[in-house]
C-alpha atoms as a PDB file:
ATOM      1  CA  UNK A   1      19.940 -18.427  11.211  1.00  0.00           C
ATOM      2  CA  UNK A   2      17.371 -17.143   9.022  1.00  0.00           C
ATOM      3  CA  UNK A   3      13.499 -16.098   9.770  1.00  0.00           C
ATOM      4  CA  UNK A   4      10.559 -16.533   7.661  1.00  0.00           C
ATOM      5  CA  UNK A   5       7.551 -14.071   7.949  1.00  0.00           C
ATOM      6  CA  UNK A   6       4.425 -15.178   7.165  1.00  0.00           C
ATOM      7  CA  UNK A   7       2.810 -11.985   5.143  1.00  0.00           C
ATOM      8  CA  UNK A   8       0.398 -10.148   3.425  1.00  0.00           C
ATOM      9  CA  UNK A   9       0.786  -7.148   1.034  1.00  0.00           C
ATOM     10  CA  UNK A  10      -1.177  -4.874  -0.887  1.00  0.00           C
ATOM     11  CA  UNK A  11      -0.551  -1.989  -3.200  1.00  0.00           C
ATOM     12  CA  UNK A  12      -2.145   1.675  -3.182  1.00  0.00           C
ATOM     13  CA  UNK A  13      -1.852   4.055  -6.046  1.00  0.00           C
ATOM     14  CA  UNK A  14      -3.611   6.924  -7.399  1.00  0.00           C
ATOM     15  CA  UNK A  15      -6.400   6.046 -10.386  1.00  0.00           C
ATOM     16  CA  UNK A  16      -4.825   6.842 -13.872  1.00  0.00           C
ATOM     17  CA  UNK A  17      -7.697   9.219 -14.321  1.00  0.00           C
ATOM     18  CA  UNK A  18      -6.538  11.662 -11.130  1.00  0.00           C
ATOM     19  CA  UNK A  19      -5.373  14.693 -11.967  1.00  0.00           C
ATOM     20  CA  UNK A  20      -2.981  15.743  -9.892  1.00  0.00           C
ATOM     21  CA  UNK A  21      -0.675  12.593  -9.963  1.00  0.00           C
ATOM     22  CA  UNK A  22       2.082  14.122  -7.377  1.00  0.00           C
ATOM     23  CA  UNK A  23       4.075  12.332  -4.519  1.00  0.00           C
ATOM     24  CA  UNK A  24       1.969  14.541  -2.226  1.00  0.00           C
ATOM     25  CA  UNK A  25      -1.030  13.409  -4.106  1.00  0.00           C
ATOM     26  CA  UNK A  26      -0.573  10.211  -3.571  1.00  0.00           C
ATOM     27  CA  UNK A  27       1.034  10.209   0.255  1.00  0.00           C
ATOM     28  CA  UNK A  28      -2.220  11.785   1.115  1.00  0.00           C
ATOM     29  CA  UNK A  29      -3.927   9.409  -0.684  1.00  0.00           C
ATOM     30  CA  UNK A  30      -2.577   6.443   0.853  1.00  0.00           C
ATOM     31  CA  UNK A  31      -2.707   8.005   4.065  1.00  0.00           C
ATOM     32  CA  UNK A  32      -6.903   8.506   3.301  1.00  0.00           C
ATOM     33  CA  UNK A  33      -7.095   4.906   2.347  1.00  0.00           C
ATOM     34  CA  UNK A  34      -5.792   3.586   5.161  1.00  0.00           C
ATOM     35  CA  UNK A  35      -7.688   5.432   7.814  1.00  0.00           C
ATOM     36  CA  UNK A  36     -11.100   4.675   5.936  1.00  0.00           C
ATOM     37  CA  UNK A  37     -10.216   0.984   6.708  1.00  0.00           C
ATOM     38  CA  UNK A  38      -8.877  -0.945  10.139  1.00  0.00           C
ATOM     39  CA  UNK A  39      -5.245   0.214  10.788  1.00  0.00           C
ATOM     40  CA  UNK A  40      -2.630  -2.323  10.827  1.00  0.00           C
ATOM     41  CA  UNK A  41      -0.613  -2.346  13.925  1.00  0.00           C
ATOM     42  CA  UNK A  42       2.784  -0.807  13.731  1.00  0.00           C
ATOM     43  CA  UNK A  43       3.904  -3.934  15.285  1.00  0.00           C
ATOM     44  CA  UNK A  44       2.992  -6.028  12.559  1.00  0.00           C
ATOM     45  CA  UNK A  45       4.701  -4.196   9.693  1.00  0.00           C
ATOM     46  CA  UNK A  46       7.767  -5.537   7.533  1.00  0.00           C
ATOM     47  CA  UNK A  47       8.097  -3.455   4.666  1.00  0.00           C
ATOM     48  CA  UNK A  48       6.642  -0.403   2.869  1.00  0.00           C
ATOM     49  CA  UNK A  49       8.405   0.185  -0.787  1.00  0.00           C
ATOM     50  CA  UNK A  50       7.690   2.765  -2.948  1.00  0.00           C
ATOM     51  CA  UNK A  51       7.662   1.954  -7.524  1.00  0.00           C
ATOM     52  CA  UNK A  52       7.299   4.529  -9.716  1.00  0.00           C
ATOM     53  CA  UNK A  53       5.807   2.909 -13.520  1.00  0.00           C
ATOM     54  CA  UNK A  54       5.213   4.832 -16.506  1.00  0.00           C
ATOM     55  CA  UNK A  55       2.296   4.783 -17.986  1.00  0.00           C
ATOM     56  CA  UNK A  56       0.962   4.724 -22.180  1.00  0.00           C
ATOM     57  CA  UNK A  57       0.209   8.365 -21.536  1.00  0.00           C
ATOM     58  CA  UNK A  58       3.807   9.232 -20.886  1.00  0.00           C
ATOM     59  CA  UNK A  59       2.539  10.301 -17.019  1.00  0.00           C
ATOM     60  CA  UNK A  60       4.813   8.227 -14.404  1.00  0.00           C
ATOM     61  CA  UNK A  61       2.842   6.922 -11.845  1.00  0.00           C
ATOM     62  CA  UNK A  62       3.829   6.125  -7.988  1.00  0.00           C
ATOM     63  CA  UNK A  63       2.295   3.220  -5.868  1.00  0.00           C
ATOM     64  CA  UNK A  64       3.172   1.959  -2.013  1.00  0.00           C
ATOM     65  CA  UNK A  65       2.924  -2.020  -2.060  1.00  0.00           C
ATOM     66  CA  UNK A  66       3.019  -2.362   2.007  1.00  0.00           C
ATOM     67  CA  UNK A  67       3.897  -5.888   3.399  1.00  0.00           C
ATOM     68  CA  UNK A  68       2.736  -6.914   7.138  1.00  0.00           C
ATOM     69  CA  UNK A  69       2.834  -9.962   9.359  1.00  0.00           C
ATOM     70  CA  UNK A  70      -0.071 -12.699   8.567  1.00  0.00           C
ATOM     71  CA  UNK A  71       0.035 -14.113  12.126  1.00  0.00           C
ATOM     72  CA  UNK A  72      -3.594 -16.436  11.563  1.00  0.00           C
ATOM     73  CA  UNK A  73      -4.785 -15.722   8.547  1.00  0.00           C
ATOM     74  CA  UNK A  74      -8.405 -15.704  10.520  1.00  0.00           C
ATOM     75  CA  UNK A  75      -7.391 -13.016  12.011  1.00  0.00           C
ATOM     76  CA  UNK A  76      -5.356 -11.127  10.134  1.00  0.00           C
ATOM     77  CA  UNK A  77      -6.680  -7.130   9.518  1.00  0.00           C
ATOM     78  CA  UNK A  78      -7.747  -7.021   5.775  1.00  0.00           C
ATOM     79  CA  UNK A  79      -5.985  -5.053   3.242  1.00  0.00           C
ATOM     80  CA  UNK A  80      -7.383  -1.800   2.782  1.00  0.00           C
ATOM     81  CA  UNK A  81      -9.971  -1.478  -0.453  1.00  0.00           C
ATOM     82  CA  UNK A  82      -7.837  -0.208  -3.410  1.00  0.00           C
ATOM     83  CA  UNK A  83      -9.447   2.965  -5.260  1.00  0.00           C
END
């Protein structure tokens, strides 16, 4: 038997423009971004992945697309403002 989730996602990167475009950059970063807005619960996560893309500038750049449960859509927290 399979279950369906009903979701939400949202991606977090660093701005092409940072200059320090590290995996520690960008963990703290994320990190930042999420405790500026309302946390979502540990209880309603599904899956964090992790893409690396390269960009025109030759510069490979990392973003966390994180997918959590959409229980009521009313009620659901808000994805965190991207920056």
């Amino acid at each position: 038997m399979m279950r369906g989730y009903r979701c939400k996602h949202f991606s977090i990167g660093l701005p092409d423009d940072a200059q320090d475009q590290s995996l520690t950059a960008l963990f703290r970063h994320v990190a930042d971004s999420l405790a500026d807005d309302d946390p979502i619960s540990m209880d309603d996560m599904i899956a964090i992945n992790f893409e690396t893309e390269l960009g025109a500038d030759a510069v490979f750049r990392g973003a966390f697309t994180i997918v959590f449960a959409d229980q009521d859509s009313e009620t659901t927290t808000p994805a965190p403002s991207p920056r």
